[in-house]
Structure formats: structure tokens, C-alpha cells
Protein backbone atom coordinates (compact mmCIF):
# COMPACT_ATOMS: atom_id res chain seq x y z
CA UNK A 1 -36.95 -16.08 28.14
CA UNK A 2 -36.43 -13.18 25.58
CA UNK A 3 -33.56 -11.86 24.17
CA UNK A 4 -32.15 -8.66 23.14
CA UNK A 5 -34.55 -6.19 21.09
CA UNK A 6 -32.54 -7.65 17.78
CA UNK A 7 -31.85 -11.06 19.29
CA UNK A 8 -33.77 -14.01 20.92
CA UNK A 9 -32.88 -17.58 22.13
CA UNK A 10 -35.56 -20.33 22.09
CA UNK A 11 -38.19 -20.72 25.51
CA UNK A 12 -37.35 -23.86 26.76
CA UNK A 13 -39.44 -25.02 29.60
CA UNK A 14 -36.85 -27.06 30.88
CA UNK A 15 -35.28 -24.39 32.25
CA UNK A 16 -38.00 -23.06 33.99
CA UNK A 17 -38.56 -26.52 35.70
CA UNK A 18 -34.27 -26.10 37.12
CA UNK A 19 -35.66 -22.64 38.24
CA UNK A 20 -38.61 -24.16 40.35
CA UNK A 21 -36.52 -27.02 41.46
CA UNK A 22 -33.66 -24.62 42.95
CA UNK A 23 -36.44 -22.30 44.52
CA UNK A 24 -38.31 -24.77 45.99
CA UNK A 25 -34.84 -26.12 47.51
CA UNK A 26 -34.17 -22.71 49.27
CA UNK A 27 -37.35 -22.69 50.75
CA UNK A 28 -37.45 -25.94 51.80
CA UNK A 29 -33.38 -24.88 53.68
CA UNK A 30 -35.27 -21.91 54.88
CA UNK A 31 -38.41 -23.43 56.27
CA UNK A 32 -35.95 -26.09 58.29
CA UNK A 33 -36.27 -29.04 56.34
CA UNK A 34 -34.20 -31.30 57.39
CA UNK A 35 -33.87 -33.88 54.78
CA UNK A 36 -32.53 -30.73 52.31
CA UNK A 37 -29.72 -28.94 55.31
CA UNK A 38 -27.82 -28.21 51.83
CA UNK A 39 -30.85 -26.49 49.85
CA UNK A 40 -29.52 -23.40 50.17
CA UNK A 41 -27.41 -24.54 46.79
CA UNK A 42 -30.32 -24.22 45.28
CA UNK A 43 -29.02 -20.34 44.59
CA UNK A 44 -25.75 -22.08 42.84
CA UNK A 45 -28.43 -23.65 40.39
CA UNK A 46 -30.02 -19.97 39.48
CA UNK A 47 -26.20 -18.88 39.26
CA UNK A 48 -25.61 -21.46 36.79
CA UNK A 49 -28.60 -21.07 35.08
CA UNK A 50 -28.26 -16.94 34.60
CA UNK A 51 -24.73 -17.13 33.94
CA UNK A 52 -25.89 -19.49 30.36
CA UNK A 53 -28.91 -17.70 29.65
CA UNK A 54 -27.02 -14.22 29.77
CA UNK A 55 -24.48 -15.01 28.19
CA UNK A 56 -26.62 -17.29 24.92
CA UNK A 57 -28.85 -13.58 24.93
CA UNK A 58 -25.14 -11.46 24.62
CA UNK A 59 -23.80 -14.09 22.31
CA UNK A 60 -26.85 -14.86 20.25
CA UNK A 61 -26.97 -10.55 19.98
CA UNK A 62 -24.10 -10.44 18.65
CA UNK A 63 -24.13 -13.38 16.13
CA UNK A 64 -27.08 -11.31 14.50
CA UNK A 65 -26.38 -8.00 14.65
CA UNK A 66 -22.33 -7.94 15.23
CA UNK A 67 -22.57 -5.96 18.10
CA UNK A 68 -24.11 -6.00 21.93
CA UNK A 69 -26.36 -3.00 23.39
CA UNK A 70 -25.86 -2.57 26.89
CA UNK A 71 -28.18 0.24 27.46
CA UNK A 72 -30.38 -1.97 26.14
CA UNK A 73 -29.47 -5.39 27.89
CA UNK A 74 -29.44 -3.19 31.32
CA UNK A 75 -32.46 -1.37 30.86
CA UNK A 76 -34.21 -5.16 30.47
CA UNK A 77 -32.85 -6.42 33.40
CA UNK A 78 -33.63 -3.07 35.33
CA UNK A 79 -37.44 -3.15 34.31
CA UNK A 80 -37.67 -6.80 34.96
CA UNK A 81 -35.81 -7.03 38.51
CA UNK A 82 -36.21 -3.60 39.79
CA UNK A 83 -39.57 -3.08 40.35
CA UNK A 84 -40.41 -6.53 42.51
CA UNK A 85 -37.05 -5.51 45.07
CA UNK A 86 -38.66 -1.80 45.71
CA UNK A 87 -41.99 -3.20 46.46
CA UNK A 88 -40.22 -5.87 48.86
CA UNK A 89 -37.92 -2.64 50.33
CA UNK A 90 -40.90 -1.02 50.70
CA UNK A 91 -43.10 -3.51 52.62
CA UNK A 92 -39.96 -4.62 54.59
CA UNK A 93 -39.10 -1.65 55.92
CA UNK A 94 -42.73 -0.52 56.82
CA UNK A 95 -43.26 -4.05 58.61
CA UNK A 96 -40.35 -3.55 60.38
CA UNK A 97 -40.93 -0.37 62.04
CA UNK A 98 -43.55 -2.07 63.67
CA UNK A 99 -42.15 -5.48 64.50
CA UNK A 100 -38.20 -4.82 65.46
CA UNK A 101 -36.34 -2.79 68.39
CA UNK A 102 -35.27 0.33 66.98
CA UNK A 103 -31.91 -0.19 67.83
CA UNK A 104 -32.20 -2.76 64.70
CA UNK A 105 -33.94 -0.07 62.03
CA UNK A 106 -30.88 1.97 61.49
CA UNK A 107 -28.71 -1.24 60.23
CA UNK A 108 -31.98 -2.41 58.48
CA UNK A 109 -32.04 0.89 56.41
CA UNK A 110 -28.58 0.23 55.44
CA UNK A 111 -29.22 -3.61 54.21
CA UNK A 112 -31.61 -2.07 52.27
CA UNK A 113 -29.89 0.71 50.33
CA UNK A 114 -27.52 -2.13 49.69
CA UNK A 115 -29.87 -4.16 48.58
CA UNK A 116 -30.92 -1.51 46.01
CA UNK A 117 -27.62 -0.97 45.06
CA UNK A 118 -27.54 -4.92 44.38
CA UNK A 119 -24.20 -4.86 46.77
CA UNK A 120 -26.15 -6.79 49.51
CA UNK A 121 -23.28 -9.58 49.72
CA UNK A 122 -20.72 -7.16 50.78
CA UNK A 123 -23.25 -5.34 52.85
CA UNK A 124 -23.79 -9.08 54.84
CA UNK A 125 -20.48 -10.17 54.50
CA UNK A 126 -19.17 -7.08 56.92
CA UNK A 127 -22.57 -6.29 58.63
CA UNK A 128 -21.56 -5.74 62.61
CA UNK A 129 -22.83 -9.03 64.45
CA UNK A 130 -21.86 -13.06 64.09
CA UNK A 131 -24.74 -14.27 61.07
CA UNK A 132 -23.63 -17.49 61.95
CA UNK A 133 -24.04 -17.73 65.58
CA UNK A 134 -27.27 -19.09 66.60
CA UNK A 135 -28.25 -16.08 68.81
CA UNK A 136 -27.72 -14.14 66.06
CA UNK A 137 -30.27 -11.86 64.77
CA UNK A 138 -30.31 -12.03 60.95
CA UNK A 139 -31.57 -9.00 58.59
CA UNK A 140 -34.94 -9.78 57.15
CA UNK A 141 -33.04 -8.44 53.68
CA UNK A 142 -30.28 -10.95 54.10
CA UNK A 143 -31.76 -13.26 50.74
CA UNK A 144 -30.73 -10.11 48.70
CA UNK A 145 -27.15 -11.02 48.83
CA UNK A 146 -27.75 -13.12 46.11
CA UNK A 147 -29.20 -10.73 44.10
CA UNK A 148 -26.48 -8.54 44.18
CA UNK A 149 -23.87 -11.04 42.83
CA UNK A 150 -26.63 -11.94 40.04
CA UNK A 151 -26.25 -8.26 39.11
CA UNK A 152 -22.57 -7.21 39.55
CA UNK A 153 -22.36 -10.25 37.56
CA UNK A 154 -25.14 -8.26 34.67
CA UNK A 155 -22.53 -5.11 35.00
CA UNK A 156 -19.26 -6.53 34.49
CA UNK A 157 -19.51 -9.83 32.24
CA UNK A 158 -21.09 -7.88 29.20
CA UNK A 159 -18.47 -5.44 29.62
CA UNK A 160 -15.51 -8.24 29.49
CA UNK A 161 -17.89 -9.78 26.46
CA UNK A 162 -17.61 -7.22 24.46
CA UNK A 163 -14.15 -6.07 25.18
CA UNK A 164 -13.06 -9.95 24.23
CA UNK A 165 -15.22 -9.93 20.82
CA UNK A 166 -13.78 -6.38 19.83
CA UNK A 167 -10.43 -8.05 20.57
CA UNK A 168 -10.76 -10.83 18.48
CA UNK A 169 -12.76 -8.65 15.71
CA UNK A 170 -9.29 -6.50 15.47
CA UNK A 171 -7.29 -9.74 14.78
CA UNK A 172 -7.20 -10.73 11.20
CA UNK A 173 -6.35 -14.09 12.10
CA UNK A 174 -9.31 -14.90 14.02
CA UNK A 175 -12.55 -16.16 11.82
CA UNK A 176 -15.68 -14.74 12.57
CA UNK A 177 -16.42 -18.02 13.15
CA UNK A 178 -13.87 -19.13 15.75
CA UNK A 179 -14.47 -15.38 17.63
CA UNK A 180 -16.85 -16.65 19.88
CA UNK A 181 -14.56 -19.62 20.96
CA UNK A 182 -12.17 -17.01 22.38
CA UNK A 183 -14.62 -16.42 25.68
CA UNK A 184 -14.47 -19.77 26.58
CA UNK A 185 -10.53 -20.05 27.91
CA UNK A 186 -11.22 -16.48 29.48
CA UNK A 187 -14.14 -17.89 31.37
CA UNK A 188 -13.08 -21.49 32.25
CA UNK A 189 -9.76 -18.61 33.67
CA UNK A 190 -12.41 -17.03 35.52
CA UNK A 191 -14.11 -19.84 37.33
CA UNK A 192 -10.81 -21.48 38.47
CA UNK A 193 -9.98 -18.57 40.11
CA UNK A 194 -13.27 -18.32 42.01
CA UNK A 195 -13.20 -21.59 43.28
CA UNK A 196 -9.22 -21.37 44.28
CA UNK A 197 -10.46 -17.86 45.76
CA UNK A 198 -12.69 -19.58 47.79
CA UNK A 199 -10.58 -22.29 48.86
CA UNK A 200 -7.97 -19.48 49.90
CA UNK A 201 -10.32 -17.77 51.55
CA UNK A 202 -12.07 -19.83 53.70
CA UNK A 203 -11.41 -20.39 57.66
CA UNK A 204 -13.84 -22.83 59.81
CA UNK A 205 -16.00 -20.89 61.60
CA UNK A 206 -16.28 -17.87 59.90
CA UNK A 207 -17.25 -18.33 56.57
CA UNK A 208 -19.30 -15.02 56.30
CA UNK A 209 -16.45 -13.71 53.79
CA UNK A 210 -16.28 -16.39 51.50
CA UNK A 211 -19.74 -17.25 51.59
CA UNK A 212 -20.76 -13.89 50.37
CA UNK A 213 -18.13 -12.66 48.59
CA UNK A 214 -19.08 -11.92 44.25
CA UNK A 215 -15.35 -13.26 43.80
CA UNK A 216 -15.90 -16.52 45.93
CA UNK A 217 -19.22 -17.35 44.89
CA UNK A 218 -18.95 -16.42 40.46
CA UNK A 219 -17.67 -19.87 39.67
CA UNK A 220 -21.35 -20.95 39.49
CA UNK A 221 -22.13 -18.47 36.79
CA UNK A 222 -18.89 -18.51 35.02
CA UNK A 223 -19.52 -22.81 34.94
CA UNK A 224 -23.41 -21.45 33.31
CA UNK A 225 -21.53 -18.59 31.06
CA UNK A 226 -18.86 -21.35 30.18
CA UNK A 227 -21.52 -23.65 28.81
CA UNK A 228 -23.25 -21.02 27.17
CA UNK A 229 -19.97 -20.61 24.69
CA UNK A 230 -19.82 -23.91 22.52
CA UNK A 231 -23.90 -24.58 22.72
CA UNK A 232 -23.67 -20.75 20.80
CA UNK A 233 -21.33 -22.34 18.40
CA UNK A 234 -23.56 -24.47 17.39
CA UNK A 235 -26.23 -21.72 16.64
CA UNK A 236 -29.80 -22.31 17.26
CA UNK A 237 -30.57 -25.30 15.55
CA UNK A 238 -29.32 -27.14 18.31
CA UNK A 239 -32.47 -26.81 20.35
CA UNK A 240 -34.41 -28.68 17.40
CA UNK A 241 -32.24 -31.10 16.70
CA UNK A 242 -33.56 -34.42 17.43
CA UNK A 243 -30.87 -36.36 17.92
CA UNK A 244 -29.68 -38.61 21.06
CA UNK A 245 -27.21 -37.91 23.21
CA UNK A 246 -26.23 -40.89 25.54
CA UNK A 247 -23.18 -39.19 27.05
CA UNK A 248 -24.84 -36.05 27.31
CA UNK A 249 -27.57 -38.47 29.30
CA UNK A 250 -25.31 -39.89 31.49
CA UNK A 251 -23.75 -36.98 32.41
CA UNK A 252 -26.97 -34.92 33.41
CA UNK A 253 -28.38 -38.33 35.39
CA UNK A 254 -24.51 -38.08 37.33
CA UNK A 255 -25.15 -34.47 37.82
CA UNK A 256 -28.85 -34.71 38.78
CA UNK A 257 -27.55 -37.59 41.63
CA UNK A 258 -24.90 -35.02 42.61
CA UNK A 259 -27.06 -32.09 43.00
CA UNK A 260 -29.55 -34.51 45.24
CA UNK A 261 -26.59 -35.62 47.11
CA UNK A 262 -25.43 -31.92 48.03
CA UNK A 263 -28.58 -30.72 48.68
CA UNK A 264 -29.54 -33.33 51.36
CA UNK A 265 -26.03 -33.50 53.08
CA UNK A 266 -24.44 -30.43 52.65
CA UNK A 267 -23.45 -27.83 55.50
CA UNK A 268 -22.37 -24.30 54.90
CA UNK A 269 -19.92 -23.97 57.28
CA UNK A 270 -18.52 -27.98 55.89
CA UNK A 271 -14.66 -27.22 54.12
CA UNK A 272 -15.15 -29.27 51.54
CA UNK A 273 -18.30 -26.99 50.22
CA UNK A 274 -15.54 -24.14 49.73
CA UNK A 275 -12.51 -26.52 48.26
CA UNK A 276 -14.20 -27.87 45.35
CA UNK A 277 -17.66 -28.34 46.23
CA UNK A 278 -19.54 -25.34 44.83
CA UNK A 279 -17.77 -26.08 41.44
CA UNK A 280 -19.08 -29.71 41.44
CA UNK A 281 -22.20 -28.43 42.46
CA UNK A 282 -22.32 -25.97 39.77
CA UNK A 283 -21.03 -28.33 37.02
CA UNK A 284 -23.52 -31.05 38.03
CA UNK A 285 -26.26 -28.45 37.51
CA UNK A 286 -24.37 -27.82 33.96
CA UNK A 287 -24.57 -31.33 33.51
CA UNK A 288 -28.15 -31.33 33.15
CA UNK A 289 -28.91 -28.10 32.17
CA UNK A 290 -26.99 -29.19 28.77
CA UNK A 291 -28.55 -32.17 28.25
CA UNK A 292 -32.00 -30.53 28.59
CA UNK A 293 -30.94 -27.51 25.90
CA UNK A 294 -28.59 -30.43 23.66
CA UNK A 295 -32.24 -32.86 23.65
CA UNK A 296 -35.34 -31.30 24.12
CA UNK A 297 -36.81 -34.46 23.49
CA UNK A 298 -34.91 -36.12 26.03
CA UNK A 299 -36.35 -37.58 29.88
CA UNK A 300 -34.08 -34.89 31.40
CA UNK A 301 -35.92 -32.15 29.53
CA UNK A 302 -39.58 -33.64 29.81
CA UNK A 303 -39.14 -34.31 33.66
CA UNK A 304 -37.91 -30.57 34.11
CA UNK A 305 -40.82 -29.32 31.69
CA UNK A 306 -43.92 -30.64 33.57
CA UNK A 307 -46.34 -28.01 33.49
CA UNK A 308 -46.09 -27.96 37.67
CA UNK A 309 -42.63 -27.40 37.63
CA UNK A 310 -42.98 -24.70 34.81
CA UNK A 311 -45.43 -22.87 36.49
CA UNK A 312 -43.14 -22.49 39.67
CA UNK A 313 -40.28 -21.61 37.67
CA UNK A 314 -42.12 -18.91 35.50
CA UNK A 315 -42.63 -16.80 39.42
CA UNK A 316 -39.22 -18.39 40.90
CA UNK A 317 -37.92 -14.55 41.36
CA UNK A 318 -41.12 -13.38 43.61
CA UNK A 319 -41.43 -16.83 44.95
CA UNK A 320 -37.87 -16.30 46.13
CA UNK A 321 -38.58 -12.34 47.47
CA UNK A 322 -41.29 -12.76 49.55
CA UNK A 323 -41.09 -15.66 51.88
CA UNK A 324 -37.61 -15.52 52.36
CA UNK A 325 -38.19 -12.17 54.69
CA UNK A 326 -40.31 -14.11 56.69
CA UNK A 327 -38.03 -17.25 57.33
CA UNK A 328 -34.52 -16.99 59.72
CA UNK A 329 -32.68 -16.00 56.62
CA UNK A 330 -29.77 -16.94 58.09
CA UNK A 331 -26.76 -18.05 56.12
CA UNK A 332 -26.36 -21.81 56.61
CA UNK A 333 -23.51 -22.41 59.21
CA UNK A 334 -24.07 -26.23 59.60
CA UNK A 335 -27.14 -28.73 59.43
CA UNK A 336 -29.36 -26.04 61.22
């Protein structure tokens, strides 16, 4: 993936192979697969995963240049998001006209100006009708809820980034060195707070709220943002280095069994998913994710770099658009 017009963090397949592997998860959930009832945690894997690789692209930014360009970052994530969602408004919406009551178009228009507004999750999380009932009748935009937190999450984090590094840069005290060190409390803040949020917040049987919610649902990209920190410590030469890493190993094989546990048992409307079990989720997906970044050389990061797996990775984000509008999209309230 590329970085910032000064900056740029190394491809790693790898990643593209925990891309393919949470896509192919979701659609698996949304095609009614019922050895995966939990795949829809396959979008808490692309949280984790854009939460680090923002944050290495802001950090490694401004390790070279001393500074972070939002205009810049934004515009990047603008052209390369952007133009995908209006062509799936678009064909949506025209589809529609001919397919659903009209009684359903005028809450369809609205799911999709929040959708282009990326503030879909809110938009679902108070649309009028029960999502979780099983007569209910879901919007075919409903999959753009995650978008939305992906890019509130773009807005604001770059924002608190830079504030925190201008911060520390005022502080005498503070080594350039050791600057970078000061996101990592802030963050590690940030994701307990999501997941208490979301064990505050949620009530059996109407999860809608804390299911959707941006604060509920961050600690998966604050875990990815949080790992992010020390790996950009280190500085690039940790992607070459060749080096073993057997705790590193055992941690991403524990994580790897945890992620396959949660995605073939896991209900969305189950407590324990909202009192702990999105952040184990999230940090077994860490788990791994560091081991493949740590030791490219590893099994971890050869398994997740087969060219298959790379290929589906490289079009997760239209692989993720498209057939979703044509599935229930319906949040998952239990094993169906």
C-alpha cells in the first residue's frame, strides 16, 4: 500500500492475504454459511488492519518529513474510496426503483446520502424499523455502515496525531526519539474506552446501538493504530530483518485459533461479543498481523501471502461493495 506523497511503508503481501481472509468471511456470514454465523468479524479484521496501516503511513510521514499533510492524506483516501461508493449509490438506487415498494425509496435515498457522507452507522443505528427482527426489511446500503466508521476514523485520528506530536514537539524534555511513544498510552486510553463503551452500552435484544455505533465499534482500529506505534519505533528495517520470533509465533498461531474460533461460533446479538469479545477479536487479529510485519519470512506471513489470497485481498474493497447489496445485509442478531 503507498504512503504519503513524501512517505511510504513497505508492500507486504501478507496483509493483503488478512484482507481476503476477512472479506471472504463476510461473505461467507452474508451468503448464510453456517459453519462461519460469526464472519461478520471479518469487518473487525479490516478495522484492525486500517487502523495500523494508517497510522505506520501518518507516522512513517512524519518520521521523514517532521510533519503530516492532511489535505494530502484525505485527498488519497477520497480518490481511492470515493469513486467505487458513487458507482455502487448509483446502481443501487437505479435497481431499486425498479425492484422495491416505493414506500421503501424515500428511506433508501436517505441511507444513501449517509452513506456518502460515510455516517451510514448512525444512519442504521436509528433507521425507523427493528434490523434485527427477522421480518425485517434491511436497506440494500446497510454494508456501508462500516465504511463510515473506517472514515470518521480517517477524519479524526490524524487530527489527534498531529495535535499529540505538536504536543510533544513543544516539550523540551521529550526526544525526538521517544515523541512517537507518546501516541501509544493515548491510544491503548482510547480502545479501553470503546470496549467499556460497548459493554455499557449494550442491552440483549437490541444491539442496533452498540453494534453500530463509531464509539462502540473503534477499539478494533485503535488495537491496529496501537500496534502501529512501537513497530514505527523500530523504523523500517524491521520488515527486512530476518530474524525469528518464537513468541511473536506463538502469539499469532493463539490469535489465528481465536479468530477461527469467533468466526465459527460467534452471534451478534451473544453478550459476551460486546463485554470483551470484539477486543479479543481485534487483538487476536493484532496477534498475527505483527508477526507477519515482525517476520516476513515467517509461516504466518507466507500462508497469508499466497498469490490466491493476495489476489483477493488486492479487490477486498469492491469485493466487499458489490455483493453485499445483493445478500440480506442484515446485521447479525444470532446464528441466522
Amino acid at each position: 500500500m503507498s504512503g504519503t506523497s513524501r512517505a511510504r511503508i513497505p508492500y507486504q503481501p501478507a496483509l493483503d492475504g488478512v484482507r481476503a481472509l476477512a472479506v471472504a468471511a463476510v461473505l461467507a456470514f452474508h451468503g448464510g454459511v453456517a459453519a462461519l454465523p460469526g464472519g461478520f468479524l471479518g469487518v473487525d479484521a479490516f478495522f484492525v488492519l486500517s487502523g495500523f496501516l494508517i497510522t505506520s503511513l501518518l507516522l512513517a510521514e512524519h518520521r521523514h518529513t517532521g510533519r503530516i499533510d492532511l489535505v494530502a492524506f484525505w485527498g488519497r483516501r477520497v480518490r481511492r474510496l470515493l469513486p467505487a461508493l458513487l458507482l455502487v449509490l448509483l446502481v443501487v438506487l437505479l435497481v431499486s426503483r425498479k425492484l422495491m415498494p416505493g414506500t421503501e425509496l424515500g428511506a433508501l435515498r436517505w441511507d444513501a446520502l449517509a452513506a456518502l457522507g460515510y455516517v451510514a452507522n448512525w444512519r442504521m443505528a436509528n433507521r425507523d424499523g427493528d434490523y434485527f427482527a427477522a421480518t425485517g426489511s434491511p436497506s440494500p446500503l446497510q454494508h456501508t455502515w462500516s465504511l463510515g466508521i473506517e472514515e470518521q476514523f480517517y477524519l479524526l485520528w490524524p487530527l489527534l496525531l498531529i495535535a499529540l506530536l505538536g504536543w510533544a514537539a513543544k516539550r523540551g524534555a521529550v526526544p525526538p526519539g521517544r515523541r512517537l511513544g507518546l501516541a501509544l498510552p493515548v491510544v491503548l486510553l482510547g480502545a479501553a474506552g470503546s470496549a467499556l463503551a460497548a459493554a455499557a452500552l449494550f442491552a440483549p435484544g437490541a444491539v442496533d446501538r452498540v453494534y453500530y455505533g463509531t464509539d462502540t465499534r473503534a477499539v478494533a482500529l485503535l488495537v491496529g493504530a496501537a500496534l502501529a506505534v512501537p513497530l514505527a519505533r523500530r523504523g523500517e528495517a524491521v520488515t527486512a530483518r530476518p530474524a525469528r520470533h518464537p513468541v511473536l509465533g506463538a502469539l499469532a498461531l493463539a490469535g489465528a485459533a481465536l479468530t477461527g474460533w469467533c468466526w465459527a461460533t460467534a452471534g451478534g446479538g451473544d453478550a459476551w461479543l460486546y463485554r470483551g469479545g470484539l477486543t479479543a477479536a481485534a487483538l487476536a487479529v493484532a496477534a498475527v498481523i505483527a508477526h507477519a510485519v515482525v517476520s516476513p519470512a515467517s509461516p504466518t506471513a507466507r500462508l497469508l501471502a499466497l498469490a490466491p489470497l493476495v489476489w483477493l485481498g488486492r479487490i477486498s474493497y469492491g469485493v466487499y461493495l458489490w455483493p453485499c447489496p445483493c445478500s440480506s445485509g442484515s446485521p447479525p442478531s444470532g446464528p441466522g
